[in-house]
Protein backbone atom coordinates (compact mmCIF):
# COMPACT_ATOMS: atom_id res chain seq x y z
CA UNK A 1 0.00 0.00 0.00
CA UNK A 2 1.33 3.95 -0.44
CA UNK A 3 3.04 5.07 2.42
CA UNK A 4 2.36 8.34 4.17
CA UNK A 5 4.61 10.62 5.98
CA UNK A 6 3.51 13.67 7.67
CA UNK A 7 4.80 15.54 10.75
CA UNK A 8 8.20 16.61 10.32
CA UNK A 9 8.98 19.91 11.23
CA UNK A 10 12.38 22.10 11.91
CA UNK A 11 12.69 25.24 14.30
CA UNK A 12 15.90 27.59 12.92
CA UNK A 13 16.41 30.33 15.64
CA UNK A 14 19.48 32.86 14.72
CA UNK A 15 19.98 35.41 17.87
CA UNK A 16 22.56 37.66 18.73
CA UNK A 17 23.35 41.41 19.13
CA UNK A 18 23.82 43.73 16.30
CA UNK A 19 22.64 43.23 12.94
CA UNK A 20 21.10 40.30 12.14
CA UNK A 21 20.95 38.19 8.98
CA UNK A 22 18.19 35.62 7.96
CA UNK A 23 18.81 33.69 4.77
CA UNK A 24 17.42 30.31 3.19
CA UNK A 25 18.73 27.11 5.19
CA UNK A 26 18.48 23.62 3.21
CA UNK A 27 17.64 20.73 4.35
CA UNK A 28 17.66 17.48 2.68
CA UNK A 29 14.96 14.76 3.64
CA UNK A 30 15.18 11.56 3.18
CA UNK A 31 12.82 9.27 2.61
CA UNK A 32 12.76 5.50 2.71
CA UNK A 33 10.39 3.01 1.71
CA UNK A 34 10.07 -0.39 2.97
CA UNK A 35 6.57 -1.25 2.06
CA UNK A 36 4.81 -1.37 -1.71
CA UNK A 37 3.22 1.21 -3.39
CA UNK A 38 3.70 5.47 -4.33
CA UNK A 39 5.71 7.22 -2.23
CA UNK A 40 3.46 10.73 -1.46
CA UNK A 41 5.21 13.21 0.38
CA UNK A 42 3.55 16.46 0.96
CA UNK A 43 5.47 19.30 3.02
CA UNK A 44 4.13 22.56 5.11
CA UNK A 45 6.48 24.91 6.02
CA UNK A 46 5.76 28.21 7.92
CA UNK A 47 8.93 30.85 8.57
CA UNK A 48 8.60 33.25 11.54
CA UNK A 49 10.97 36.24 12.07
CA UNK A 50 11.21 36.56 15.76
CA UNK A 51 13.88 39.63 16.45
CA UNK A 52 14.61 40.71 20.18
CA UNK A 53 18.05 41.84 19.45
CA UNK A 54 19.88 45.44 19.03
CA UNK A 55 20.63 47.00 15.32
CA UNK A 56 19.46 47.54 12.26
CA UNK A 57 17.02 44.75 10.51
CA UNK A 58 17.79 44.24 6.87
CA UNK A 59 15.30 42.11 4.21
CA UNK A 60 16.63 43.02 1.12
CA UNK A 61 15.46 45.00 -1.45
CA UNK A 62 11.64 46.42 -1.43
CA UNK A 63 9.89 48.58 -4.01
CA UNK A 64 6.75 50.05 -3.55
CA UNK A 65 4.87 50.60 -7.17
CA UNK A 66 1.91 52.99 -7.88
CA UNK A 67 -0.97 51.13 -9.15
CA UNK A 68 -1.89 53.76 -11.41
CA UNK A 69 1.43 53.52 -12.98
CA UNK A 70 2.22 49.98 -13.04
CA UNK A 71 1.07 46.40 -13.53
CA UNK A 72 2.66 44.07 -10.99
CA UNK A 73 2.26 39.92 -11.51
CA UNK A 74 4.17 38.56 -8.45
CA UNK A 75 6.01 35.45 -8.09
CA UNK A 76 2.59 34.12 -6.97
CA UNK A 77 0.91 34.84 -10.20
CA UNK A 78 -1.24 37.35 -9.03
CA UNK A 79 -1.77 40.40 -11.07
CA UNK A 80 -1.61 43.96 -9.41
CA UNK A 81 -3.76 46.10 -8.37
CA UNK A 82 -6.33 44.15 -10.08
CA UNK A 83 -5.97 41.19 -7.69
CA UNK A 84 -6.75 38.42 -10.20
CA UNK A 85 -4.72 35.12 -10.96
CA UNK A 86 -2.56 35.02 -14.10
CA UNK A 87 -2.89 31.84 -15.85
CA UNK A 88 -1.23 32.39 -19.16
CA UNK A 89 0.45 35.31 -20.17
CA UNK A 90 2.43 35.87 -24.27
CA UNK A 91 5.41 37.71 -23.02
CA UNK A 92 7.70 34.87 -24.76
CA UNK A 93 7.00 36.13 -28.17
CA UNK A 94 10.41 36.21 -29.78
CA UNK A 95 10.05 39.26 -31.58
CA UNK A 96 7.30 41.84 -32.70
CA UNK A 97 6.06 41.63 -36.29
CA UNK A 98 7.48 43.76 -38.76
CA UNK A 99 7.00 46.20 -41.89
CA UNK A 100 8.65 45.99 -45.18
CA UNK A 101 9.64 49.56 -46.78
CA UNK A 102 9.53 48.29 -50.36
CA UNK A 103 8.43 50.25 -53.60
CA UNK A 104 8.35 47.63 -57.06
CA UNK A 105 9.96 49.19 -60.33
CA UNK A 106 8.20 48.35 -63.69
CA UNK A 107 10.54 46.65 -65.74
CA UNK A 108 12.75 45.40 -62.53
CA UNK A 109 12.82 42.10 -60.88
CA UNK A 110 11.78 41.91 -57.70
CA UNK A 111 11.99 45.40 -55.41
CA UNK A 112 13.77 47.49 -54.16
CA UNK A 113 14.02 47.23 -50.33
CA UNK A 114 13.76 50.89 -48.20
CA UNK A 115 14.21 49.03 -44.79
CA UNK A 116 12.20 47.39 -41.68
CA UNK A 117 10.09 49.15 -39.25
CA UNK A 118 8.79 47.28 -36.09
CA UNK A 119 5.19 47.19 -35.71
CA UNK A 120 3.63 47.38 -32.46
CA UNK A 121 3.52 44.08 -30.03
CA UNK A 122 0.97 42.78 -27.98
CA UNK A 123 0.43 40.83 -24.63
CA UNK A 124 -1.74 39.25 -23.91
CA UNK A 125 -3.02 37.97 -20.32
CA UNK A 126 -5.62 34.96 -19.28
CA UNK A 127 -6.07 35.00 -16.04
CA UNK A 128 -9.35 34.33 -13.29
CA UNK A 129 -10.85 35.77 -10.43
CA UNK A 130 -11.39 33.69 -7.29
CA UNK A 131 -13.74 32.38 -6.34
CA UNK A 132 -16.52 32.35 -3.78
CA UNK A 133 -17.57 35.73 -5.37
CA UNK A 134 -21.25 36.95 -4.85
CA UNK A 135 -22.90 38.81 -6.78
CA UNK A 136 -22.26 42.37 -5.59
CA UNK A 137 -18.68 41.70 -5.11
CA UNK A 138 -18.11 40.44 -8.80
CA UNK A 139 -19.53 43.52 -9.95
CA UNK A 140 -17.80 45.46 -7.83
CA UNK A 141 -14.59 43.67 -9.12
CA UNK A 142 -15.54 44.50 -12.56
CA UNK A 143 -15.78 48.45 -11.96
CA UNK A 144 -12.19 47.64 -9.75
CA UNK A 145 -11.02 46.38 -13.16
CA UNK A 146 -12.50 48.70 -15.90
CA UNK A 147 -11.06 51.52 -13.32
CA UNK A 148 -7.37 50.27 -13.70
CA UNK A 149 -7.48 49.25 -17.66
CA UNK A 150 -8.29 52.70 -18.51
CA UNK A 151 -6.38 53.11 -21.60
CA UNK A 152 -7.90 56.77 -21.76
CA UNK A 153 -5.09 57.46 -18.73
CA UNK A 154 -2.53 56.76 -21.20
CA UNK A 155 0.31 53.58 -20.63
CA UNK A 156 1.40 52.15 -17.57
CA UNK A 157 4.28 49.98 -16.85
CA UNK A 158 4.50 46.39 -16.57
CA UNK A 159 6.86 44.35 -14.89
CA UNK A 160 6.62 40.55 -13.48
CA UNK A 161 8.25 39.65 -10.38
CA UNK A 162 9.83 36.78 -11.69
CA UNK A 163 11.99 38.93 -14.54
CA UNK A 164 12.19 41.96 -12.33
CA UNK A 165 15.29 43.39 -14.56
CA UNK A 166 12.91 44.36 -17.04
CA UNK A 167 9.92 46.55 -18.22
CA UNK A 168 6.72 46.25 -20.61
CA UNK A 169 5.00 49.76 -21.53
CA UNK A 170 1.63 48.57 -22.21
CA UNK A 171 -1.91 49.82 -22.34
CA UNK A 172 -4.87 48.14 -22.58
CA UNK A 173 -6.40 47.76 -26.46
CA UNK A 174 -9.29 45.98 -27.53
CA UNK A 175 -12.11 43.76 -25.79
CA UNK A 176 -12.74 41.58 -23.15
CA UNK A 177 -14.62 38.63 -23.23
CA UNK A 178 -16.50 37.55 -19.56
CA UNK A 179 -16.83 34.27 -19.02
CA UNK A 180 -18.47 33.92 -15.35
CA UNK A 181 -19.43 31.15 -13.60
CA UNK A 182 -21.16 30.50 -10.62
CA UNK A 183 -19.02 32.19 -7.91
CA UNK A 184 -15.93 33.25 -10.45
CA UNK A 185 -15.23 34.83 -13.37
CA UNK A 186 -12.48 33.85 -16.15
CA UNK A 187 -11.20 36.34 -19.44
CA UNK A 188 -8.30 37.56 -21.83
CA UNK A 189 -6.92 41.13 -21.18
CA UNK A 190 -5.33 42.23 -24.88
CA UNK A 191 -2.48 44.77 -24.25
CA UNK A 192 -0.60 46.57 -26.77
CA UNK A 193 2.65 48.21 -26.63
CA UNK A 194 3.03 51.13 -29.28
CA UNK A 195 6.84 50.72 -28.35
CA UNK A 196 7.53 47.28 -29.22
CA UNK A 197 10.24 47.50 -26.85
CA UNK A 198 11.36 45.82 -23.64
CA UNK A 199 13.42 48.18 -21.39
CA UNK A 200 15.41 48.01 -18.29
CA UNK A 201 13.39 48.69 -15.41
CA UNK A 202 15.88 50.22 -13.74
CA UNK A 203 17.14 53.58 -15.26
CA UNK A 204 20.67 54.38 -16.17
CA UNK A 205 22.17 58.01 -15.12
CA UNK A 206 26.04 59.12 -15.29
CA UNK A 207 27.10 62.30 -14.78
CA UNK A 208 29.61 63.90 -16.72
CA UNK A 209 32.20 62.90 -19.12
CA UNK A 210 32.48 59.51 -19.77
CA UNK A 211 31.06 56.22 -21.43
CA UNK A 212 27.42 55.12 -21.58
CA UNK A 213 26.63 52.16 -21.77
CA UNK A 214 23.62 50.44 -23.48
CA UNK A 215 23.51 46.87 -22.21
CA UNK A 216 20.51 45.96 -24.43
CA UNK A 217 20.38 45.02 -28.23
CA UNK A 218 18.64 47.53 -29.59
CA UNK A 219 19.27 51.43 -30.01
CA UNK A 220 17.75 53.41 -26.97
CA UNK A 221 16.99 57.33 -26.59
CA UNK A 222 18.46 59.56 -23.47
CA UNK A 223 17.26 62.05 -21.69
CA UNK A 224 19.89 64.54 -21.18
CA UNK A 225 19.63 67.37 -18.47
CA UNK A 226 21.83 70.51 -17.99
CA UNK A 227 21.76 72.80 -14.94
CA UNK A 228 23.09 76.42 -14.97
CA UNK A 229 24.77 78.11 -14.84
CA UNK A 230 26.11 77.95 -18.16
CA UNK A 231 26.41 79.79 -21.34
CA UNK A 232 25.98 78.08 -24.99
CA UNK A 233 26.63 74.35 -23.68
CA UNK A 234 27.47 71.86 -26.37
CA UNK A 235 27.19 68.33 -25.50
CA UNK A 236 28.76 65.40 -27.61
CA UNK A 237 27.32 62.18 -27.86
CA UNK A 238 29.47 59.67 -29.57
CA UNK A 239 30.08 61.32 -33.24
CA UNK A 240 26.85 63.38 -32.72
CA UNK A 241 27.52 67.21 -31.62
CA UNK A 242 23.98 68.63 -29.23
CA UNK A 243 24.67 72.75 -29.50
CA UNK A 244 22.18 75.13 -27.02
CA UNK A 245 22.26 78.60 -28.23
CA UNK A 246 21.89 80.94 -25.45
CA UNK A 247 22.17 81.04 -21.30
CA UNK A 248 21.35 78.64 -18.53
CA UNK A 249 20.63 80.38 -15.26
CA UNK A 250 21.53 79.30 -11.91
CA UNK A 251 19.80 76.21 -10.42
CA UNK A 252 17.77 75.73 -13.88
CA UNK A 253 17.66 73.09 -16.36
CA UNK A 254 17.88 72.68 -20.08
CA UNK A 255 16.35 68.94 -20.83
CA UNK A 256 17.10 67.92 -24.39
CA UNK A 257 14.83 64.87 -24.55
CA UNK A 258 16.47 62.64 -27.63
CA UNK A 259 12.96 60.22 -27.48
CA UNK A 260 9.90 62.90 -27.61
CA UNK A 261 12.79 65.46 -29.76
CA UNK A 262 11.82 68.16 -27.38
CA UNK A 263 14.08 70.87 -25.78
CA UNK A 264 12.88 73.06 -22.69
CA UNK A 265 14.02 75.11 -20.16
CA UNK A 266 13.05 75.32 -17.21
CA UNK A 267 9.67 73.52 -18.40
CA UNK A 268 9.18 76.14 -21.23
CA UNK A 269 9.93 75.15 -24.89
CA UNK A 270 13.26 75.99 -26.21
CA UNK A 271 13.72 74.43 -29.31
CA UNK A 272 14.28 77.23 -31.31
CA UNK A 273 17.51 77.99 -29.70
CA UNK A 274 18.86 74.23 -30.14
CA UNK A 275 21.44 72.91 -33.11
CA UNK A 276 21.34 69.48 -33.62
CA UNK A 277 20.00 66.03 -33.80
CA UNK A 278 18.24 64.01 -31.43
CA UNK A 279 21.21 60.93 -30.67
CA UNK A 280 20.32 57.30 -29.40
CA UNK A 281 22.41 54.87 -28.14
CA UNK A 282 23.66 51.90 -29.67
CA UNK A 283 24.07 48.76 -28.04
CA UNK A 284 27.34 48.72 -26.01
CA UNK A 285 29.79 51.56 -24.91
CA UNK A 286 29.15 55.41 -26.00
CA UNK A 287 31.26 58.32 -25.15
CA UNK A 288 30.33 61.44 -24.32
CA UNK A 289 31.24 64.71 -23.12
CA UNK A 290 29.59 68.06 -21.47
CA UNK A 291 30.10 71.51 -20.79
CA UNK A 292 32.90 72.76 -18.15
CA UNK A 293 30.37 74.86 -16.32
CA UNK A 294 27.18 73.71 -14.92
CA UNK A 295 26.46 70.27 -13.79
CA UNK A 296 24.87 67.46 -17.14
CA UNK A 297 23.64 64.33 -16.17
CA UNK A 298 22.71 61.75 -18.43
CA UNK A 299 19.27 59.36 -18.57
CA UNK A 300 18.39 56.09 -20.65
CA UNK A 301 17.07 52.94 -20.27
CA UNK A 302 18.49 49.37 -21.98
CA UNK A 303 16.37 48.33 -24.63
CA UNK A 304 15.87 45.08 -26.09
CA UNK A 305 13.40 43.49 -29.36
């Protein structure tokens, strides 16, 4: 018959003065089987963090995220702020579909080719409420929902726990289908991302002269920010030569934005008094260099198809 073990349980206590530090301990279990049958082993732990002692507590690494400005699934599948259980989501597309630039010749074979463009991508999300639901609180999960898909707000970001190096900009685009069932309700969320890239989540700044680097695979924009005071300031970015015609003051800042092409000072628009092009970065190293007055700091994000 299958044998059954239950019961076994381990207490890990860590004390001391000072700081303290709680990480995973292992443990390997044995099990052996005299009689016939499956072997079913089934294990419960629970972890409590009991500290009595002096100094400063550390856990690691928390980030709090605005639900208005981000879409959370956690390692648990659970989809934030919306509180429903992912069950399938597309992010493993390889790459986004694409546009041919072509234009045919009469009298020439074939075409002649003007270059790619990347079309949008899309992601898409099954996931389920759970259940138990009465009426009034499915409905009042379904306003909870429309409130948060609100593409009229414009994008939000969306990141999953278990790839937390990394970024979707997405916004929801389409229809949803209900499909409810006694106590539960089950449907597709379509997003699209008008940017069909994937970016760092965490942003990249460097001050000064230097080297940038873009560890993604695809060419990314930066946000580049001067504060006065300084007079004229040309910045160089790789080959590329950024010239501001005119003065700085003290304590405000000229943001040359190489993404939306916008200049502006001090939140007013200045692009009438800027000289050049609007750089990205390549993948890998870029060097760069700033004014000698004034303080420029550089912004970007890696990017990747």
């Amino acid at each position: 018959m299958a044998d059954y073990n239950s019961g076994i349980m381990y207490n890990e206590g860590v004390s001391g003065n000072g700081a303290n530090y709680n990480s995973a301990t292992y443990y390997i279990i044995n099990v052996s089987n005299a009689g016939q049958g499956e072997i079913l082993l089934s294990l419960i732990a629970s972890i409590a963090n009991t500290d009595s002692g002096e100094g400063e507590d550390s856990v690691g690494s928390v980030k709090e995220y605005d639900g208005d400005q981000y879409f959370i699934i956690t390692t648990e599948g659970v989809l934030e702020p919306l509180g429903v259980f992912v069950l399938r989501d597309s992010r493993y597309e390889l790459l986004p579909a694409t546009k041919d630039i072509v234009e045919e010749v009469p009298g020439r074979h074939g075409e002649i080719d003007f270059g790619t463009e990347l079309r949008p991508r899309y992601l898409e999300l099954k996931v389920a409420t759970k259940d138990g639901l009465s009426i009034t609180q499915r409905e009042t999960l379904k306003r909870t929902i429309a409130k948060y898909l609100n593409s009229v707000s414009g994008t939000k970001k969306m990141i999953f726990q278990d790839d937390p190096d990394v970024q979707y900009e997405v916004k929801y685009s389409g229809r949803i289908d209900l499909t409810k069932y006694a106590s539960w309700m089950e449907f597709v969320i379509p997003f699209k991302m008008s940017k069909p890239f994937i970016e760092s989540s965490e942003e990249n700044t460097h001050t000064g002269d230097g080297t940038l680097e873009n560890a993604g695979t695809f060419e990314t924009p930066v946000l580049i920010e001067i504060t006065g005071e300084v007079s004229n300031p040309c910045v160089s970015v790789g080959s590329q030569a950024l010239v501001y015609t005119g003065n700085v003051p003290v304590s405000q800042i000229l943001k040359i934005d190489t993404d939306n092409k916008t200049v502006k000072l001090d939140g007013d628009n200045a692009l009438n008094n800027y000289n050049g092009v609007f750089p990205t970065l390549p993948p890998g190293d870029t060097i760069v260099s700033v004014p000698v007055n004034g303080t420029t700091v550089f912004k970007w994000r890696d990017r990747w198809i």
